[in-house]
Protein backbone atom coordinates (compact mmCIF):
# COMPACT_ATOMS: atom_id res chain seq x y z
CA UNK A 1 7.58 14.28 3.00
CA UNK A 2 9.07 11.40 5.43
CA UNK A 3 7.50 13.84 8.30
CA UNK A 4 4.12 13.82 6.79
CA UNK A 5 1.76 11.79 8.90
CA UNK A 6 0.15 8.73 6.53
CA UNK A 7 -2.98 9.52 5.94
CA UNK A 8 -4.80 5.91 6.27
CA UNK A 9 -8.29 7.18 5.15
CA UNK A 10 -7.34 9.02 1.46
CA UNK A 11 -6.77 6.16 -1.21
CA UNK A 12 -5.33 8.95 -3.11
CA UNK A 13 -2.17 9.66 -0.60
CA UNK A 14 0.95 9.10 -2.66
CA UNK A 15 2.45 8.88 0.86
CA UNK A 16 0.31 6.10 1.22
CA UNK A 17 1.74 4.29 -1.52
CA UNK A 18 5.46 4.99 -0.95
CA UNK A 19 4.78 3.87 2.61
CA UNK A 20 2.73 0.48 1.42
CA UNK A 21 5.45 -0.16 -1.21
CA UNK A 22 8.63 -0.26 1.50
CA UNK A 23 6.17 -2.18 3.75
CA UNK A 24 6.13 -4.95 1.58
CA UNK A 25 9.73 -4.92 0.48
CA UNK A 26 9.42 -3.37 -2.78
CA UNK A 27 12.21 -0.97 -3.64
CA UNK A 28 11.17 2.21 -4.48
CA UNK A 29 12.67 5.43 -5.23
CA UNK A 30 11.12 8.82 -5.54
CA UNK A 31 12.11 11.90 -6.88
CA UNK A 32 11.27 15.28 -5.64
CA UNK A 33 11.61 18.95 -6.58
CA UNK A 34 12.87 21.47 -3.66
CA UNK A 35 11.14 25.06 -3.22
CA UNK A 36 13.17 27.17 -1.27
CA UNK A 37 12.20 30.91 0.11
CA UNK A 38 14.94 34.08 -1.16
CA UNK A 39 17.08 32.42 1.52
CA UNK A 40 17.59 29.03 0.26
CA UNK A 41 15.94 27.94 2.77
CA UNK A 42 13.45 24.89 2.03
CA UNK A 43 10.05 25.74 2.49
CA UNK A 44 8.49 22.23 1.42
CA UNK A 45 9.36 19.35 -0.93
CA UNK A 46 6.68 18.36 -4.40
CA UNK A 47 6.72 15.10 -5.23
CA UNK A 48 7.78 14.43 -9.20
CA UNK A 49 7.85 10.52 -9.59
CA UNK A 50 7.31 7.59 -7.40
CA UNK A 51 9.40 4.58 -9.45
CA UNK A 52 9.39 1.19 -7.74
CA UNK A 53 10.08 -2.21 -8.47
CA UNK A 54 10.20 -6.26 -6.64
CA UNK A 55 13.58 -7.30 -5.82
CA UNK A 56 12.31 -11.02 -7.37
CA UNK A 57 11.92 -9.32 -10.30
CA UNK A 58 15.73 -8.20 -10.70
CA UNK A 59 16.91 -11.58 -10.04
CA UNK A 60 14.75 -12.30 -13.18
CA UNK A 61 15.99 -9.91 -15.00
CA UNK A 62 19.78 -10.94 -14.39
CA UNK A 63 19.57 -14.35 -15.24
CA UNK A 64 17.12 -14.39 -18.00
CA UNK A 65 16.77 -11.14 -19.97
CA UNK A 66 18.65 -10.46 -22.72
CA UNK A 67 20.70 -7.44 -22.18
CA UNK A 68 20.08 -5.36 -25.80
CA UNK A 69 16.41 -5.19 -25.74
CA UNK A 70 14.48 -2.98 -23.11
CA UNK A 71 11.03 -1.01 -23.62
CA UNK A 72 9.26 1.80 -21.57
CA UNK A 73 5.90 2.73 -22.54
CA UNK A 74 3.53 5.08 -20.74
CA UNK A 75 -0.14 3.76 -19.92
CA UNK A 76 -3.23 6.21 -19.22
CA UNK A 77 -6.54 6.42 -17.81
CA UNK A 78 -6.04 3.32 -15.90
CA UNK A 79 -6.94 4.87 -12.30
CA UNK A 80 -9.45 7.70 -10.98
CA UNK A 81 -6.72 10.12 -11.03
CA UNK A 82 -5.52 9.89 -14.71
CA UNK A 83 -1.73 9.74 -13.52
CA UNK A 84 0.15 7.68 -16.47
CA UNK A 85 2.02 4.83 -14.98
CA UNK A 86 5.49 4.38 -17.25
CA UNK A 87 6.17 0.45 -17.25
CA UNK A 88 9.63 -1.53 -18.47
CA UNK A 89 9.48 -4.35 -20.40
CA UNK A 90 12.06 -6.70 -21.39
CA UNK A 91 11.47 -10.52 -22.94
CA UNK A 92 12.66 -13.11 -21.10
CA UNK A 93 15.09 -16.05 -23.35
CA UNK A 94 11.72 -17.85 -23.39
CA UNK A 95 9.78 -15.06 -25.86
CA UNK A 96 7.57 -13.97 -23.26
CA UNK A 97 7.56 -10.13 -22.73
CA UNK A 98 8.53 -9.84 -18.25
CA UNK A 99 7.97 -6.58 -16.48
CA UNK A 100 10.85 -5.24 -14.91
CA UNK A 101 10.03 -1.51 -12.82
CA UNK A 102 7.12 0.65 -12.80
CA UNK A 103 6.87 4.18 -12.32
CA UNK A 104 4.32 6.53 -11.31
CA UNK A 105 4.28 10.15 -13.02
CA UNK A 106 2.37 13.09 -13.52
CA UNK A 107 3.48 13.76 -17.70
CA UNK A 108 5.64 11.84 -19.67
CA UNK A 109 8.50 13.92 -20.58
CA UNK A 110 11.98 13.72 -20.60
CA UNK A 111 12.91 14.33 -17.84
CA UNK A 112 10.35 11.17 -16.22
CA UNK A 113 12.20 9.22 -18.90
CA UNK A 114 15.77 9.64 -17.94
CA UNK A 115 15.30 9.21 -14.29
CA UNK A 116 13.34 5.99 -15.26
């Protein structure tokens, strides 16, 4: 994947995003599942989950969310592609509910959830 020329052109390119997101000092993480030939050896790398948040919004979170209350709730059909975007939630001392990470996924399942 980090070998992968960007492909400028396709608005689709999750390399794309990953790349945009560093650019502009988000932190993002992604996860990725390995296939490997009868070797072990890897043959190529699939992308699982992109998660990514602003390092603003964790100074936020330290100094003004409550630490007992945090939600994650999955949101669909909100692009062309249909790919659920998983969003935390907490509520800042103020009442007011405050983003906190986002996470792009193909499913929600378990899995998605616990790396969250």
């Amino acid at each position: 994947m980090r070998k992968q020329k960007v492909d400028w052109s396709d608005d689709r390119s999750i390399i794309r995003l990953v790349t945009e997101l560093q650019e502009n000092s988000w932190i993002c993480e992604v996860r990725t599942e390995l296939n490997k030939d009868d070797k072990g050896k890897i043959i190529n790398r699939r992308l699982i989950q992109v998660w990514f948040t602003y390092p603003k919004l964790i100074t936020v979170v330290r100094r003004f969310i409550s630490d007992f209350s945090l939600v994650i709730d999955g949101t669909f059909s909100i692009n062309r592609l249909r790919i659920p975007l998983l969003v935390a939630v907490s509520q800042l001392n103020s009442g007011k509910t405050f983003p906190i990470a986002f996470s792009w996924c193909p499913e929600e399942d378990i899995a998605l959830y616990s790396y969250f």
